[in-house]
N, C-alpha and C. Protein backbone atom coordinates (compact mmCIF):
# COMPACT_ATOMS: atom_id res chain seq x y z
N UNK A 1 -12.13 9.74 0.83
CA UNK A 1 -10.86 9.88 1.50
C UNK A 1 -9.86 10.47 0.50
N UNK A 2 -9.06 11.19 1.29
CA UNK A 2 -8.24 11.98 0.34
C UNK A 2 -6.65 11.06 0.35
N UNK A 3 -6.28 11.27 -0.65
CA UNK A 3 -4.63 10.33 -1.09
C UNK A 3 -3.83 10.37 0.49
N UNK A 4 -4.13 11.78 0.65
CA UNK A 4 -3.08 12.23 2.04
C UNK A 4 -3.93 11.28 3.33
N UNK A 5 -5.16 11.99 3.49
CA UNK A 5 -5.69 11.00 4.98
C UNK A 5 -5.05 9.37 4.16
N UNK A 6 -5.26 8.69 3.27
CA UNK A 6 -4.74 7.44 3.26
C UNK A 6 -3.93 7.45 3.56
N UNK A 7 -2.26 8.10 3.08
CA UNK A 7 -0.82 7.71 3.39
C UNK A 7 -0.88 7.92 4.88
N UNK A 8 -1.32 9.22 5.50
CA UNK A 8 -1.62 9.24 7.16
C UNK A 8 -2.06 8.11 7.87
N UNK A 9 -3.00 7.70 7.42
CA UNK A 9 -3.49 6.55 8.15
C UNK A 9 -2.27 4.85 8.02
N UNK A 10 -2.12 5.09 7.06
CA UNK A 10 -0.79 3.56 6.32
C UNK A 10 -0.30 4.09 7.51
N UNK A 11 0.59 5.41 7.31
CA UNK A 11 1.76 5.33 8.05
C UNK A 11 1.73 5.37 9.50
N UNK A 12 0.43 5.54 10.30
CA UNK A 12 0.11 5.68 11.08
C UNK A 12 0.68 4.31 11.55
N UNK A 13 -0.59 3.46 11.48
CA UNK A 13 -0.97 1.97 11.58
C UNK A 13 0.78 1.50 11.60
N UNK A 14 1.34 1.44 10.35
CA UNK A 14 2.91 1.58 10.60
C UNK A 14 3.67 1.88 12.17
N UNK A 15 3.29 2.76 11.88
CA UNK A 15 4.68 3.27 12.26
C UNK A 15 4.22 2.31 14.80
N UNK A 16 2.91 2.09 14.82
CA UNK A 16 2.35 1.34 15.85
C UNK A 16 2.78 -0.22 15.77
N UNK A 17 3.07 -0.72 14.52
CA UNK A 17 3.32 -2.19 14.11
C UNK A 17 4.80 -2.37 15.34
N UNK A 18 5.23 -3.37 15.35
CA UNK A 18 6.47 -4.22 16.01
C UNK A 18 6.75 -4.58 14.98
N UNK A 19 6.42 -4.97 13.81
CA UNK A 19 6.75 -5.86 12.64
C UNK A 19 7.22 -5.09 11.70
N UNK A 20 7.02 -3.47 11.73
CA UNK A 20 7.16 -2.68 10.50
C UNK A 20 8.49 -2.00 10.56
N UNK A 21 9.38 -2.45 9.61
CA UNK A 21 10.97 -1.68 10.11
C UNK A 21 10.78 -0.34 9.14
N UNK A 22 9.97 -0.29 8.04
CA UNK A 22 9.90 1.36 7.82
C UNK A 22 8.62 1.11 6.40
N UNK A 23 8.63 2.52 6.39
CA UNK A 23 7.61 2.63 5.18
C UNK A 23 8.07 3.48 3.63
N UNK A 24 7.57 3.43 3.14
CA UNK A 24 8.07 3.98 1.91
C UNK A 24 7.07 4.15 0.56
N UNK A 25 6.76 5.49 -0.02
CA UNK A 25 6.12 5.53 -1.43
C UNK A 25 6.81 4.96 -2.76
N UNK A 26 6.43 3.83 -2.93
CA UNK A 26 7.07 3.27 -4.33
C UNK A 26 6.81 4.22 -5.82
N UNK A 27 5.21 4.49 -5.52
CA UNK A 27 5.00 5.46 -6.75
C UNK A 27 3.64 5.94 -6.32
N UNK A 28 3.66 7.33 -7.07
CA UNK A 28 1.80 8.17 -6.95
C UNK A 28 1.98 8.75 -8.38
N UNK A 29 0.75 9.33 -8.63
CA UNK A 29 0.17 9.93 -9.66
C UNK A 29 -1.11 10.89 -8.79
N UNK A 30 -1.09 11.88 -9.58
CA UNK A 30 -2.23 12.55 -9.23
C UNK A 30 -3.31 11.81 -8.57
N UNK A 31 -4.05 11.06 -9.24
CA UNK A 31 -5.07 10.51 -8.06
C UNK A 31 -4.40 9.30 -7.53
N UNK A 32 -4.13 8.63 -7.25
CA UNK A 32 -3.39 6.97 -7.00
C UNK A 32 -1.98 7.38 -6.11
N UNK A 33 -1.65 6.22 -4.97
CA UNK A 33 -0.79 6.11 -4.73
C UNK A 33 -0.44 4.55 -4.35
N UNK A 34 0.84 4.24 -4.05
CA UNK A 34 1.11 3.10 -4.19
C UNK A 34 2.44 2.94 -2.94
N UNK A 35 1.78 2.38 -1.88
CA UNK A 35 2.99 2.85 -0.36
C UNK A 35 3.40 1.48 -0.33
N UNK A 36 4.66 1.03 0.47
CA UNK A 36 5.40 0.04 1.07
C UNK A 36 5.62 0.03 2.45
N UNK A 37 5.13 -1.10 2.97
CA UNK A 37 5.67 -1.72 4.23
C UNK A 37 6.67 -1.94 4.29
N UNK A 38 7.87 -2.24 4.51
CA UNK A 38 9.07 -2.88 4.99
C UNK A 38 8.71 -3.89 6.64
N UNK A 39 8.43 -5.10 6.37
CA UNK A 39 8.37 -6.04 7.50
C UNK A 39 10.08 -6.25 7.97
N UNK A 40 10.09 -6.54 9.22
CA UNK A 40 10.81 -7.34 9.91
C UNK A 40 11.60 -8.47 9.56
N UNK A 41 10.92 -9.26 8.72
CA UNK A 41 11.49 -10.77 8.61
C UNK A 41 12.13 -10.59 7.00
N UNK A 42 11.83 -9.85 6.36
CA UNK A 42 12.55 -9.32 5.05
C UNK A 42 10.94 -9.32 4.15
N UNK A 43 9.89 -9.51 4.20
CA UNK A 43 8.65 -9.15 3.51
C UNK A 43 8.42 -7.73 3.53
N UNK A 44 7.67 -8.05 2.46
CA UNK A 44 6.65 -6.46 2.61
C UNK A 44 5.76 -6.57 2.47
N UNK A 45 4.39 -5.29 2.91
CA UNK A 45 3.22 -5.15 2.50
C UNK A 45 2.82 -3.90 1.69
N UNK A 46 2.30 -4.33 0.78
CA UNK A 46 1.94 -3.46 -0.38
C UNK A 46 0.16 -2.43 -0.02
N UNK A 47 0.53 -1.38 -0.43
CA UNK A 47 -0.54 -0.33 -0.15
C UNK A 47 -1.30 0.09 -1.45
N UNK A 48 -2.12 0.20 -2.03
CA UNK A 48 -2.53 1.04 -2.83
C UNK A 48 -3.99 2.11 -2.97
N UNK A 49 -3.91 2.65 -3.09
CA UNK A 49 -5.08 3.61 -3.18
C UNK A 49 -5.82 4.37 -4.21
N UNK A 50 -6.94 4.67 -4.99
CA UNK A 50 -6.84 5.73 -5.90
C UNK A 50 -7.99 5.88 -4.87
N UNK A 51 -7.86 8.10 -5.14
CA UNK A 51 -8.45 8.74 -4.71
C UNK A 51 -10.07 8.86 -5.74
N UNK A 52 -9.76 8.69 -7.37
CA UNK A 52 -10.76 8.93 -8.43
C UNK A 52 -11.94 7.68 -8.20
N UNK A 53 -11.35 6.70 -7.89
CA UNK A 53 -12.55 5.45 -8.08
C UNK A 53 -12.61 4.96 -6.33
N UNK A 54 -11.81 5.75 -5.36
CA UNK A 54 -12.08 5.21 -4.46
C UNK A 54 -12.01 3.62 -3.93
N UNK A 55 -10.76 3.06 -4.49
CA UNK A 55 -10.59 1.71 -4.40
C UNK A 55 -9.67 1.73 -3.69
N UNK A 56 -8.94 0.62 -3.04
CA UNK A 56 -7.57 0.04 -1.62
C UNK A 56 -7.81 -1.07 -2.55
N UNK A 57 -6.36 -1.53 -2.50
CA UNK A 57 -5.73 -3.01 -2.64
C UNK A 57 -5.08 -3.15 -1.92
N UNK A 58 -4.31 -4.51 -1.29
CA UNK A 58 -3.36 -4.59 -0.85
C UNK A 58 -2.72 -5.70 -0.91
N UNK A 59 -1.64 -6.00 -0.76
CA UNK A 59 -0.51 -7.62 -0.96
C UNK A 59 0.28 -7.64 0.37
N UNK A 60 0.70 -8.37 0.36
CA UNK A 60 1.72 -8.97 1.51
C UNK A 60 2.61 -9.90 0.25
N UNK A 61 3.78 -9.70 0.32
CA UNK A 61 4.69 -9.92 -0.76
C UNK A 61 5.88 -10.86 0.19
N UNK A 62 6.04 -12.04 -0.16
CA UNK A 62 6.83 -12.72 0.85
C UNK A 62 8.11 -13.97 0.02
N UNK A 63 9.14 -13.72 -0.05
CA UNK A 63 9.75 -14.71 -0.62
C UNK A 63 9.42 -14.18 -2.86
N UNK A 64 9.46 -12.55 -2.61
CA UNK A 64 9.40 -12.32 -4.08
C UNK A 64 7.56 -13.33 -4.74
N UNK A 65 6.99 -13.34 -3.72
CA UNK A 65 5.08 -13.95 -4.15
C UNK A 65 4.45 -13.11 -3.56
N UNK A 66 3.33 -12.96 -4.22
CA UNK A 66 1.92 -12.35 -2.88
C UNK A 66 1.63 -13.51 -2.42
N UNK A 67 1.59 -13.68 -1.03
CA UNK A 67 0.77 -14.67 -0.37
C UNK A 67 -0.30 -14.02 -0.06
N UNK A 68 -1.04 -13.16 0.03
CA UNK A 68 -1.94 -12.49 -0.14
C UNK A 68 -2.34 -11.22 -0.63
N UNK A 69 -3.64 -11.39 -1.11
CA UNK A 69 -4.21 -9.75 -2.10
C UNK A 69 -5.49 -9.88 -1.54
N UNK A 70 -5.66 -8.72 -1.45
CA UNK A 70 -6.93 -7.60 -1.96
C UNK A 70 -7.52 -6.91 -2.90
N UNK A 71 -8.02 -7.20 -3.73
CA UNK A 71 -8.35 -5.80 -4.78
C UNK A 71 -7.48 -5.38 -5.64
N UNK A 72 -6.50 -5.91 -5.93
CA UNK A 72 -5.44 -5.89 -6.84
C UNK A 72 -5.72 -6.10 -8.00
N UNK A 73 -5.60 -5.21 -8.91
CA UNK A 73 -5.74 -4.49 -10.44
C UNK A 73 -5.03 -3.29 -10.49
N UNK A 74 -3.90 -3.46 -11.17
CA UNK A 74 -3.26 -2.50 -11.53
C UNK A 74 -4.14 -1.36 -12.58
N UNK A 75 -4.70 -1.64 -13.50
CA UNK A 75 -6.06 -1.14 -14.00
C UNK A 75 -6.89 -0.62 -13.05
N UNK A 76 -7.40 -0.66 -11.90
CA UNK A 76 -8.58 -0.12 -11.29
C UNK A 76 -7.56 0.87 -10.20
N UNK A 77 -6.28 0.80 -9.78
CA UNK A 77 -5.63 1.18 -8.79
C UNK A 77 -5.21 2.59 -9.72
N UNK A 78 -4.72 2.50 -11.22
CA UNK A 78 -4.72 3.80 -11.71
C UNK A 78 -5.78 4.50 -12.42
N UNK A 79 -7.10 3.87 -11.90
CA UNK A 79 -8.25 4.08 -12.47
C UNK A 79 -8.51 4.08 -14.39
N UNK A 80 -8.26 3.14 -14.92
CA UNK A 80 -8.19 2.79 -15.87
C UNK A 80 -9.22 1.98 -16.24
């Protein structure tokens, strides 16, 4: 999958949510990107992707915590 079909697809899925008041790229690099949810209730959900190792993480960030992860390594997300 390419960086772009990922952000397409995030923002897709997005932009179909009731819960999602907007989206947003926090940061990319050549291979890696790193998108934002903006929830409803004041949370967010965290996106990440690298295109080089082919990895997704993701968080749900609630009250400044992850209450939940995926695959989260900042190391493997910039392929490091």
């Amino acid at each position: 999958m390419t960086l772009e079909t990922f952000e397409a697809q995030v923002t897709s899925a997005c932009a179909a949510s009731k819960i999602v008041a907007g989206i947003s790229t926090v940061a990319s690099g050549i291979t890696w990107i790193h998108l934002r949810a903006h929830l409803s209730d004041g949370s967010f959900a965290d996106a990440f992707y690298n295109e080089a190792t082919e990895k997704t993480a993701f968080a749900l960030i609630k009250n400044e915590s992850a209450t939940w992860r995926r695959g989260i390594n900042a190391a493997n997300i910039r392929g490091e």
